[in-house]
C-alpha atoms as a PDB file:
ATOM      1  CA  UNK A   1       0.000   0.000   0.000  1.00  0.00           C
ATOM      2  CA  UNK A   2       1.387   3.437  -0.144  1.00  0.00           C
ATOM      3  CA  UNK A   3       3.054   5.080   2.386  1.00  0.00           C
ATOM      4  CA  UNK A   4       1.198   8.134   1.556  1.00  0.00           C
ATOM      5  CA  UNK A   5      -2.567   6.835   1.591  1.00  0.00           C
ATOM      6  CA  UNK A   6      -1.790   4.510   5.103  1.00  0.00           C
ATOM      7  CA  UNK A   7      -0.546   7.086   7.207  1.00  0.00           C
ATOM      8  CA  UNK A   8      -3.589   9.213   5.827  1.00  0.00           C
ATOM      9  CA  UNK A   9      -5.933   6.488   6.478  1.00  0.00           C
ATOM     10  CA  UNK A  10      -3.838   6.081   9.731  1.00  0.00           C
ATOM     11  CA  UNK A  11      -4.455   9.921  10.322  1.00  0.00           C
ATOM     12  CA  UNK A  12      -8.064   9.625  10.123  1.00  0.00           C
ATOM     13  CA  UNK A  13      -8.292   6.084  12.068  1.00  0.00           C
ATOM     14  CA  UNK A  14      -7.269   8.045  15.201  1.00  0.00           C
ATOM     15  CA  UNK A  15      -9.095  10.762  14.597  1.00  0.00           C
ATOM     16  CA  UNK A  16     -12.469   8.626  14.522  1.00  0.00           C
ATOM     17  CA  UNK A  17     -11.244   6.739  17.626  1.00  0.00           C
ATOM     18  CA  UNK A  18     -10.680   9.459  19.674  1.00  0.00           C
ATOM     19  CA  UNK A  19     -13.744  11.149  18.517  1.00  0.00           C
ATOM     20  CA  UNK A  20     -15.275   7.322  19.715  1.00  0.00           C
ATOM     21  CA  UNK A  21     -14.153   7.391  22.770  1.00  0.00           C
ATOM     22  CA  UNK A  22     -15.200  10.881  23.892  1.00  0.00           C
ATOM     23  CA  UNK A  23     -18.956  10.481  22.553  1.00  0.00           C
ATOM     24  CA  UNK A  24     -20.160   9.558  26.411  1.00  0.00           C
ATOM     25  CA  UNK A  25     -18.788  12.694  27.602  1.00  0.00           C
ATOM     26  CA  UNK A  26     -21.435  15.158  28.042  1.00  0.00           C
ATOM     27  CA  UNK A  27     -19.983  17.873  26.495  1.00  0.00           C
ATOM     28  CA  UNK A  28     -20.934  20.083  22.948  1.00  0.00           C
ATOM     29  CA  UNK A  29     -20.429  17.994  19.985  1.00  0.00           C
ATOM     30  CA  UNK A  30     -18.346  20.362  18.225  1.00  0.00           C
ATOM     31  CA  UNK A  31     -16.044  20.229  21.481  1.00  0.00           C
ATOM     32  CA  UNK A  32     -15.836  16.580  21.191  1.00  0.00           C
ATOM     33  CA  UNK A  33     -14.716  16.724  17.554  1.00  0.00           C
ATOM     34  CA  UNK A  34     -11.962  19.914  18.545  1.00  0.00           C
ATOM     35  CA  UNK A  35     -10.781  17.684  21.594  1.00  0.00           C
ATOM     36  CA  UNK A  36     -10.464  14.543  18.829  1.00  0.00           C
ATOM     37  CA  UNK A  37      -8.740  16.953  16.699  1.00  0.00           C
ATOM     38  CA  UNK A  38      -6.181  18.021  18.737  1.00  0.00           C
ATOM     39  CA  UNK A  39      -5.801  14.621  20.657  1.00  0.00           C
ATOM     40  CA  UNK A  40      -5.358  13.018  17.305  1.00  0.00           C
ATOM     41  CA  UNK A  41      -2.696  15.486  16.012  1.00  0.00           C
ATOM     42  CA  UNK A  42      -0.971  15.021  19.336  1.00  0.00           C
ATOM     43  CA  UNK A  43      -0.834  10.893  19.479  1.00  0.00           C
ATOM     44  CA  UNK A  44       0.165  10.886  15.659  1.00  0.00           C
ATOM     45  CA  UNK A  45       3.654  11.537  16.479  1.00  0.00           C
ATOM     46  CA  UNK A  46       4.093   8.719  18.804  1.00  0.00           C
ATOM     47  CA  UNK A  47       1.744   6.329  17.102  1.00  0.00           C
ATOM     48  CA  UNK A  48       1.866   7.120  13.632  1.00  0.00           C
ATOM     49  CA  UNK A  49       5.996   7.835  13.493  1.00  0.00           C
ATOM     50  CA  UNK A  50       6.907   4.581  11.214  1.00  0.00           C
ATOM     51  CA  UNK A  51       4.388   5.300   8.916  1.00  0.00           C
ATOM     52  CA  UNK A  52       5.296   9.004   8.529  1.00  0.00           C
ATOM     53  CA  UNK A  53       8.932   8.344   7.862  1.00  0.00           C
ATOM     54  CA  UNK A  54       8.226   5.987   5.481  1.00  0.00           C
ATOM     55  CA  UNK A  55       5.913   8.526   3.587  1.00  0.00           C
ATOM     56  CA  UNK A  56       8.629  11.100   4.019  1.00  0.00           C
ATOM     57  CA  UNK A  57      11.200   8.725   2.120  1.00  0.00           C
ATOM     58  CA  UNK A  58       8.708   8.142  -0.939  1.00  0.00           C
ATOM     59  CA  UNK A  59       8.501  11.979  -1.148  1.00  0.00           C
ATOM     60  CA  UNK A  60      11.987  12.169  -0.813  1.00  0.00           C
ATOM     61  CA  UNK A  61      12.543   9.662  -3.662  1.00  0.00           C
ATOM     62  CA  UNK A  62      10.214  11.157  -5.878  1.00  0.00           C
ATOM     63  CA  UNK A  63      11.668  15.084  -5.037  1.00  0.00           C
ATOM     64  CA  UNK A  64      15.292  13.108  -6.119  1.00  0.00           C
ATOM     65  CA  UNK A  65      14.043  11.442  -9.253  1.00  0.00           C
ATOM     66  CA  UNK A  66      11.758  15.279 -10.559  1.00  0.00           C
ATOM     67  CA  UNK A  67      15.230  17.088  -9.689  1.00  0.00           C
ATOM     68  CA  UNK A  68      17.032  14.341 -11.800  1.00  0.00           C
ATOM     69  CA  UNK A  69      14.377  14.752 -14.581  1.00  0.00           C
ATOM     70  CA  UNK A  70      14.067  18.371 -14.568  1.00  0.00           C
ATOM     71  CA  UNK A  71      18.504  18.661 -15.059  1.00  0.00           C
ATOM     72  CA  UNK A  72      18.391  16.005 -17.695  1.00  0.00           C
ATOM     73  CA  UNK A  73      15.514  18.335 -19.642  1.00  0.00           C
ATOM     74  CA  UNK A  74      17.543  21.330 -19.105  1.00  0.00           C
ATOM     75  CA  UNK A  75      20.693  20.016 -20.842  1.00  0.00           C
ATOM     76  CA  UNK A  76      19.003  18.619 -23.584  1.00  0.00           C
ATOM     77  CA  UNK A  77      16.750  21.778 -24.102  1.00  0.00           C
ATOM     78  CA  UNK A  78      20.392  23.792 -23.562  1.00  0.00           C
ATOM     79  CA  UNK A  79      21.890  21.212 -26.508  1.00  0.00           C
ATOM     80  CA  UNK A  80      24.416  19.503 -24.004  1.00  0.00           C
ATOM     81  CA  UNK A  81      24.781  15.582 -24.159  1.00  0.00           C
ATOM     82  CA  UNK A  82      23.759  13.832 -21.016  1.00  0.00           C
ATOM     83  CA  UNK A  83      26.356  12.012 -18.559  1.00  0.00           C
ATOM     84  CA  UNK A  84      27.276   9.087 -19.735  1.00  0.00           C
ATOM     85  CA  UNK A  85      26.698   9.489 -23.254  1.00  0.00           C
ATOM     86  CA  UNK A  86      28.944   9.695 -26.222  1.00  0.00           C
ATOM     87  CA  UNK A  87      29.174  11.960 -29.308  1.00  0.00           C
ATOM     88  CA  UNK A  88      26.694   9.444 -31.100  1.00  0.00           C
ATOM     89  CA  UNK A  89      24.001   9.282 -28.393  1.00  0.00           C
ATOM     90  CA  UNK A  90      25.279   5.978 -27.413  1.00  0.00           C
ATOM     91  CA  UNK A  91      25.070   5.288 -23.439  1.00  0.00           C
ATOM     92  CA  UNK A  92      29.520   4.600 -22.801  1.00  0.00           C
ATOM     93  CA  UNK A  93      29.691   0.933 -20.871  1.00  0.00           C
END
């Protein structure tokens, strides 16, 4: 699954289940969902921490590989061969 779209789901999981567990309390509804809210927020970074870093990595992958992308259109928009080519457009081995 990806990292991204579990520690979302993951997000909102606690959310609900803090929002659960204060519905017996008699207090406003909307004060229930704020207390969730910032309950939630607050137990992601102890519960949630694996999940997070492994979203951070895919982002950080991705962020490498656009960079990557973005030179290698540059230089060829700028006429320059790419690393690891030769005059001919052939890849060197």
């Amino acid at each position: 699954m990806n990292p991204a779209l579990k520690y979302t789901l993951g997000r909102v999981g606690l959310f609900v289940a803090c929002a659960l567990v204060l519905l017996p309390v008699p207090l406003n509804l909307w004060v229930k969902l704020m207390v969730a809210v910032v309950v939630s927020f607050a137990l992601q970074f102890v519960v949630l921490r694996k999940w997070r870093l492994e979203m951070i990595g895919q982002m950080d992958d991705a962020m490498v590989r656009r960079r990557q992308e973005k030179q290698r259109l540059r230089a060829a928009l700028a006429g320059e061969e790419p690393e690891g080519t030769d005059e001919d457009g052939q890849t060197d081995r």
